[in-house]
PDB file of N, CA and C in Angstrom:
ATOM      1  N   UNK A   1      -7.842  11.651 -21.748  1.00  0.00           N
ATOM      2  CA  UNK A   1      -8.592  12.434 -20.799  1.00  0.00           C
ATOM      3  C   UNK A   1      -8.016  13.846 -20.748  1.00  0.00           C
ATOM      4  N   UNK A   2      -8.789  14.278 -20.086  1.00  0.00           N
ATOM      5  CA  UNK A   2      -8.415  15.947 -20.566  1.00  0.00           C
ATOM      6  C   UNK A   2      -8.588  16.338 -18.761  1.00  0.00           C
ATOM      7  N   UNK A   3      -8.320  18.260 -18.663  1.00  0.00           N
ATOM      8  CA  UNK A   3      -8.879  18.648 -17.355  1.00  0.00           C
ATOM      9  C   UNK A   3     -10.100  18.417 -17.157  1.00  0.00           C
ATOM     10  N   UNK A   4     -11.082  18.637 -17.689  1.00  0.00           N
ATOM     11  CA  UNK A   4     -12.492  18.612 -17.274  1.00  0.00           C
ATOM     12  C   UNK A   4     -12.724  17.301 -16.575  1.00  0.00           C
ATOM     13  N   UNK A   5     -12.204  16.011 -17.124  1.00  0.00           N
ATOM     14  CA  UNK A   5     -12.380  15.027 -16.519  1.00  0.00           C
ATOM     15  C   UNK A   5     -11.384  14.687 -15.303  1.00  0.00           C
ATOM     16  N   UNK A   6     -10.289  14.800 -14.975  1.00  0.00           N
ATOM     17  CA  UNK A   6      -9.701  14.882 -13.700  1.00  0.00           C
ATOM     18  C   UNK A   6     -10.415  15.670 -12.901  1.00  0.00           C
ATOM     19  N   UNK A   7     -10.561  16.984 -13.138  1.00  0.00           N
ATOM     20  CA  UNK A   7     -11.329  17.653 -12.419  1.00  0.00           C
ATOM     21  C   UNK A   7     -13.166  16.791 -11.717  1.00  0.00           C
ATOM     22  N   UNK A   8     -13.155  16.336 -12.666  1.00  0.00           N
ATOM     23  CA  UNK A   8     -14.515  15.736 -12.387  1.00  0.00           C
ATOM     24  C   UNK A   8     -14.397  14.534 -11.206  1.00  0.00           C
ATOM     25  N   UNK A   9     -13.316  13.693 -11.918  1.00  0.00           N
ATOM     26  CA  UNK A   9     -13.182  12.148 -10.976  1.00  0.00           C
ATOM     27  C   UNK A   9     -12.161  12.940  -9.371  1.00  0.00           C
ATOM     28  N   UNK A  10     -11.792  13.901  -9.489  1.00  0.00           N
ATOM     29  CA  UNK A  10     -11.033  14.303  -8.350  1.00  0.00           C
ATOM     30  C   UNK A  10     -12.315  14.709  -7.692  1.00  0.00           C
ATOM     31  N   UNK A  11     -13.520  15.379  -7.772  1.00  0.00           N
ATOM     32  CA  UNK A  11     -13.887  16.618  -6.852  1.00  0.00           C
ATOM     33  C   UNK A  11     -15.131  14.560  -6.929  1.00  0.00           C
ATOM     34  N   UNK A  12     -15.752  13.580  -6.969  1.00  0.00           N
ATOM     35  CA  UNK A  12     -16.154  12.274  -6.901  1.00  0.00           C
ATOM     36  C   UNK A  12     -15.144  11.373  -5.900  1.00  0.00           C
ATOM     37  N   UNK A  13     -13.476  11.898  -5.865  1.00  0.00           N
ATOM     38  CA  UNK A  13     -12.595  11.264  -4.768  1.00  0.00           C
ATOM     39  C   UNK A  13     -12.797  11.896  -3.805  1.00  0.00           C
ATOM     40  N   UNK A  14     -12.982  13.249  -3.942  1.00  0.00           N
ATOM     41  CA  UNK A  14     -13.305  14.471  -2.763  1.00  0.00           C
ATOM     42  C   UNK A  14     -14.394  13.934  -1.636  1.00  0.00           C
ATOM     43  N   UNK A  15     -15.328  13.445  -2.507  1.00  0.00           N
ATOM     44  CA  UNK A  15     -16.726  13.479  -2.128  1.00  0.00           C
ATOM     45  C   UNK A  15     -17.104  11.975  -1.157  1.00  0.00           C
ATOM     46  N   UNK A  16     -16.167  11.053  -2.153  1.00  0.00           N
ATOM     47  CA  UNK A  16     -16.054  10.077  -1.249  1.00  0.00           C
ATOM     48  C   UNK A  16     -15.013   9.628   0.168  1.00  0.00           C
ATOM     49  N   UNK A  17     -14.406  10.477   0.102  1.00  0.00           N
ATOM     50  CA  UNK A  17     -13.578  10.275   0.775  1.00  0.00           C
ATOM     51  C   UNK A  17     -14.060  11.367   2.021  1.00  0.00           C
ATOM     52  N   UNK A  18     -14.858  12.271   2.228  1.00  0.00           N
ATOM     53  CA  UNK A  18     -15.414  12.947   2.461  1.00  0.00           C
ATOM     54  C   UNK A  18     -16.462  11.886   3.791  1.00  0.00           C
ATOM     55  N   UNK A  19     -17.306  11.155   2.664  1.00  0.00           N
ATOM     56  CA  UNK A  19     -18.032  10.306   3.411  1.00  0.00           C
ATOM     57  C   UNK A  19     -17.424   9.299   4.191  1.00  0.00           C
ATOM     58  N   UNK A  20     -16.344   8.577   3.712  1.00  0.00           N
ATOM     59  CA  UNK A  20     -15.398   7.775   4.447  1.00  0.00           C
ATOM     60  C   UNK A  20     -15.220   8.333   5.900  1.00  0.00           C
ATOM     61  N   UNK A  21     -14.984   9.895   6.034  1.00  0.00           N
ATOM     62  CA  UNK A  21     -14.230  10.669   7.104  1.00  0.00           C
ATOM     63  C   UNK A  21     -15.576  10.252   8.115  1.00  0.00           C
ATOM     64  N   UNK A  22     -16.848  10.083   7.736  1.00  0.00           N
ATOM     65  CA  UNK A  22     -18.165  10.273   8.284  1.00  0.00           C
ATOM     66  C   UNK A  22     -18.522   8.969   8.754  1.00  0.00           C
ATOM     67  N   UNK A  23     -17.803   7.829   8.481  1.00  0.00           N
ATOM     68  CA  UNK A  23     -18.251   6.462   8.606  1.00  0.00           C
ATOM     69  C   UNK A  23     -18.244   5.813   9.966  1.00  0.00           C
ATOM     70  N   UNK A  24     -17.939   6.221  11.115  1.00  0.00           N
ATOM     71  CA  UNK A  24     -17.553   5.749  12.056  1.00  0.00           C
ATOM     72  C   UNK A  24     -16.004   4.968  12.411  1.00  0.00           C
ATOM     73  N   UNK A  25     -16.370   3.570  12.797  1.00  0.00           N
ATOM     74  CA  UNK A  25     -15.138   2.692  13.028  1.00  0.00           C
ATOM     75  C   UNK A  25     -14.418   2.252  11.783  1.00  0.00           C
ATOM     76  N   UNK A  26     -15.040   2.281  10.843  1.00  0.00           N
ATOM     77  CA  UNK A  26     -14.562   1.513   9.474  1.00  0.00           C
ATOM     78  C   UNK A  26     -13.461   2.590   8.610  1.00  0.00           C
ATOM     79  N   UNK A  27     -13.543   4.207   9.664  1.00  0.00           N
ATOM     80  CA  UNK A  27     -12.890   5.230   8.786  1.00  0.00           C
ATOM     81  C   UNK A  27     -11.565   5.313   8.471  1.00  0.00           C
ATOM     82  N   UNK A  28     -10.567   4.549   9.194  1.00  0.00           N
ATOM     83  CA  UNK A  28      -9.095   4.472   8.461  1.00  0.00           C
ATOM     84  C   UNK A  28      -9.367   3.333   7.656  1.00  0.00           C
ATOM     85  N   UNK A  29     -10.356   2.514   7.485  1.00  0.00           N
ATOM     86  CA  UNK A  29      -9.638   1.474   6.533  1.00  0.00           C
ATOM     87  C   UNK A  29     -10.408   2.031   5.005  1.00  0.00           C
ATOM     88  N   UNK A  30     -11.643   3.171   5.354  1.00  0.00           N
ATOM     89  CA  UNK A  30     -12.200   3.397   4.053  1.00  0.00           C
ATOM     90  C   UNK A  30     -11.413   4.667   3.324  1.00  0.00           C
ATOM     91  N   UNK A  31     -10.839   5.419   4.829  1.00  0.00           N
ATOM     92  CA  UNK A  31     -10.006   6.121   3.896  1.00  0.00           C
ATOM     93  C   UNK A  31      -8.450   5.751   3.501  1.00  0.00           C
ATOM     94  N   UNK A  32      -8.225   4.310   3.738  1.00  0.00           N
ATOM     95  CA  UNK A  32      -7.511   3.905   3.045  1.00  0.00           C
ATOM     96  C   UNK A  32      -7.403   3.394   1.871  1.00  0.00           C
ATOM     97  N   UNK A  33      -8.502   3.147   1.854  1.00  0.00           N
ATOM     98  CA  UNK A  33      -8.729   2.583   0.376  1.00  0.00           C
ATOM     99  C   UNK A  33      -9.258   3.520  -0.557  1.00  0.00           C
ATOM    100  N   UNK A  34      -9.559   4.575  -0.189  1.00  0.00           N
ATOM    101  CA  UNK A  34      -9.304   5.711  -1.193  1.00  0.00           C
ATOM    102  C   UNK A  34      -8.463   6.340  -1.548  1.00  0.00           C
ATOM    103  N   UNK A  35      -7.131   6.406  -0.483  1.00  0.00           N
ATOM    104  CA  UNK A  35      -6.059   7.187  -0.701  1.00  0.00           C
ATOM    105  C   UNK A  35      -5.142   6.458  -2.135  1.00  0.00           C
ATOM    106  N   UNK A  36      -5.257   4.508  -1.800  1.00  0.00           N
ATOM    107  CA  UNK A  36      -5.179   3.897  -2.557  1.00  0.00           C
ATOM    108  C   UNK A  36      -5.196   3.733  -3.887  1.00  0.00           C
ATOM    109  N   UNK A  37      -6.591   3.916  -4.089  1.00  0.00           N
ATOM    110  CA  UNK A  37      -7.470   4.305  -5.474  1.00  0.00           C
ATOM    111  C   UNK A  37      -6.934   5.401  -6.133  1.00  0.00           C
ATOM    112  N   UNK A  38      -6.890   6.228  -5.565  1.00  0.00           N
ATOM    113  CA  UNK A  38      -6.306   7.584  -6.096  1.00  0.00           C
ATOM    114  C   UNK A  38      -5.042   7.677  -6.208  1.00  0.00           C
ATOM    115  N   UNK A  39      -4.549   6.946  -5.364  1.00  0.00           N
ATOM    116  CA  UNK A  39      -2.473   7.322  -6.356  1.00  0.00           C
ATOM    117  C   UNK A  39      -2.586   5.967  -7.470  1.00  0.00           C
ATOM    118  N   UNK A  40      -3.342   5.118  -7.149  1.00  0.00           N
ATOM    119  CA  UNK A  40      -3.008   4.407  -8.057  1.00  0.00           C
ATOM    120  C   UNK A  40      -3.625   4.843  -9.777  1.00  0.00           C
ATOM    121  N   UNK A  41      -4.909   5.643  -9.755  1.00  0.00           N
ATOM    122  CA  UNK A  41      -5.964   6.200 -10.748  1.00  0.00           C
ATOM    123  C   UNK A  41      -4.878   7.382 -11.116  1.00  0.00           C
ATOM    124  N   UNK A  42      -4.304   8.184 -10.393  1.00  0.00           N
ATOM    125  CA  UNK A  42      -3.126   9.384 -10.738  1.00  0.00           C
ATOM    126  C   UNK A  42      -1.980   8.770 -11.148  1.00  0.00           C
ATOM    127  N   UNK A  43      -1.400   7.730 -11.364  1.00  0.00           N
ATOM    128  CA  UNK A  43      -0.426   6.838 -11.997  1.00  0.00           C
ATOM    129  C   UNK A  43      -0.979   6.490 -13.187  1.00  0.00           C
ATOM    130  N   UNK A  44      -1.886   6.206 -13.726  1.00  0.00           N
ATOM    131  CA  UNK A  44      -2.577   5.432 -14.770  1.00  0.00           C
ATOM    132  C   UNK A  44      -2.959   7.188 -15.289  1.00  0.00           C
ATOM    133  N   UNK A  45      -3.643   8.129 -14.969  1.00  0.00           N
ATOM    134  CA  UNK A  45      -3.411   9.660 -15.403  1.00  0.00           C
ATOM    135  C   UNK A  45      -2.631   9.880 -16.141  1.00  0.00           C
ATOM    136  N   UNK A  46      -0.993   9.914 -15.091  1.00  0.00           N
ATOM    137  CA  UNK A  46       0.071  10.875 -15.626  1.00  0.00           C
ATOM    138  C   UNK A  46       0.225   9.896 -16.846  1.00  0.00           C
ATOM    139  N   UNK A  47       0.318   8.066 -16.621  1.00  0.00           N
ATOM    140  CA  UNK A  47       0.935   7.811 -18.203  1.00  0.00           C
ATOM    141  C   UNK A  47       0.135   8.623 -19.856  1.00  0.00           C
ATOM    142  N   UNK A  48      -1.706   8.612 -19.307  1.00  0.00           N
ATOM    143  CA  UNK A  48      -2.295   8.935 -19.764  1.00  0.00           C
ATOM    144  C   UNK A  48      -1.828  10.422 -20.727  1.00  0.00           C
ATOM    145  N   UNK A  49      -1.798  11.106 -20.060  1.00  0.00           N
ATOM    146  CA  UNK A  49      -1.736  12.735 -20.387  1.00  0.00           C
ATOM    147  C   UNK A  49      -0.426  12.983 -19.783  1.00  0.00           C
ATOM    148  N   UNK A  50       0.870  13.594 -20.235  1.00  0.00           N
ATOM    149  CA  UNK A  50       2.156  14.041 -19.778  1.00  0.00           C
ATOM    150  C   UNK A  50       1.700  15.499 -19.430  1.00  0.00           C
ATOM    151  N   UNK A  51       0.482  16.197 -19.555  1.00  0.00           N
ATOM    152  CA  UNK A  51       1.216  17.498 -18.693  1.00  0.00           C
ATOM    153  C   UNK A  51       0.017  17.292 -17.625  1.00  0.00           C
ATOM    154  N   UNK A  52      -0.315  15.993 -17.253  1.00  0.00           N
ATOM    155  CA  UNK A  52      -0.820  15.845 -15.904  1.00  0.00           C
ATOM    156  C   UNK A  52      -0.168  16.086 -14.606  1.00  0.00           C
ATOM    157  N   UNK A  53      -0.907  16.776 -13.885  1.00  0.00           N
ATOM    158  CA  UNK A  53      -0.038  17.441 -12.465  1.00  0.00           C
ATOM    159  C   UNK A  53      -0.466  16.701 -11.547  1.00  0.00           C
ATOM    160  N   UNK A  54       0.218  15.613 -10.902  1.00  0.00           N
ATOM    161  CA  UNK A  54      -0.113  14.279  -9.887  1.00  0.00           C
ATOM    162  C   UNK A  54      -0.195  15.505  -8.515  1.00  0.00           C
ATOM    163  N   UNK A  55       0.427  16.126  -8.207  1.00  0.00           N
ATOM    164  CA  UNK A  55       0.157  16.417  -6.765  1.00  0.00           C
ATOM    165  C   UNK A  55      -1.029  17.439  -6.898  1.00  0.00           C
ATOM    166  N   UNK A  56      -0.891  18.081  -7.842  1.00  0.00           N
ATOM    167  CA  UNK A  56      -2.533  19.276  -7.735  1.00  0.00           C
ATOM    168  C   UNK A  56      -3.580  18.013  -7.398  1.00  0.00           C
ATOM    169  N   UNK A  57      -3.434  16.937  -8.691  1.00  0.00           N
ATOM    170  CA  UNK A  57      -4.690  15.933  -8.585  1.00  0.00           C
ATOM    171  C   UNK A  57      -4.975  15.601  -6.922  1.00  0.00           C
ATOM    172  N   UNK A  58      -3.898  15.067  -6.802  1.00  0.00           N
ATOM    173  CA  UNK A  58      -4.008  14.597  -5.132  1.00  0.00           C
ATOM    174  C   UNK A  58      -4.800  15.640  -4.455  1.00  0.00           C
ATOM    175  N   UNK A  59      -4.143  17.376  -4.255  1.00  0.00           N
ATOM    176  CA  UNK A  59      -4.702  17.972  -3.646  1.00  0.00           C
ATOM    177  C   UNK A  59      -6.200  18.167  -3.981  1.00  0.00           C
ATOM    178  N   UNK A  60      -6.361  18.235  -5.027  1.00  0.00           N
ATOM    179  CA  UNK A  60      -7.665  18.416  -5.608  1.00  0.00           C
ATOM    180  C   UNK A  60      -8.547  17.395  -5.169  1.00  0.00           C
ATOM    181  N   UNK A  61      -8.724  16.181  -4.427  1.00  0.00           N
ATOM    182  CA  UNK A  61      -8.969  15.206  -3.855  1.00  0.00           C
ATOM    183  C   UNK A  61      -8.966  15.057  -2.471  1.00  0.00           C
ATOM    184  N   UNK A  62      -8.411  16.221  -1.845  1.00  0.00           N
ATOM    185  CA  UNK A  62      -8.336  16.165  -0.901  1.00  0.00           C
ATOM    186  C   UNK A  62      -7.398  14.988   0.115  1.00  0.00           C
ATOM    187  N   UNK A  63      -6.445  15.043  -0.583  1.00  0.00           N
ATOM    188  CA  UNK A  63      -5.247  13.926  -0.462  1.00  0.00           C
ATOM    189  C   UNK A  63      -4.370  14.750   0.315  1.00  0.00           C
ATOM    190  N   UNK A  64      -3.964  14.820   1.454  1.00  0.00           N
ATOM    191  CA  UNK A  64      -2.325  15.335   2.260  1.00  0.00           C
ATOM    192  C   UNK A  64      -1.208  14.207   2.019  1.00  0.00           C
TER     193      UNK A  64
END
């Protein structure tokens, strides 16, 4: 995988996680399970590609 595609599946974590924020009562457990998804998808990344940048990704996702 290259930037174009992090870039892509990050600003799709953005988006969902986005909607999660919008869900009502269910919203810590949906944005838990995105925060989830995403360090675990940015682990499987960095082995992927070594000059992958795990915390831009995060931020880029809208991850604190």
């Amino acid at each position: 995988m290259n930037k174009k595609h992090f870039i892509a599946v990050a600003a799709e974590i953005r988006s969902q996680l986005e909607h999660a924020k919008n869900l009502g009562a269910s919203t810590m457990v949906a944005t838990h399970t995105v925060r989830v998804i995403t360090s675990g998808l940015s682990n499987v990344f960095a082995r992927q590609n070594p000059r992958f940048d795990r915390e831009r990704f995060l931020a880029a996702c809208g991850i604190e």
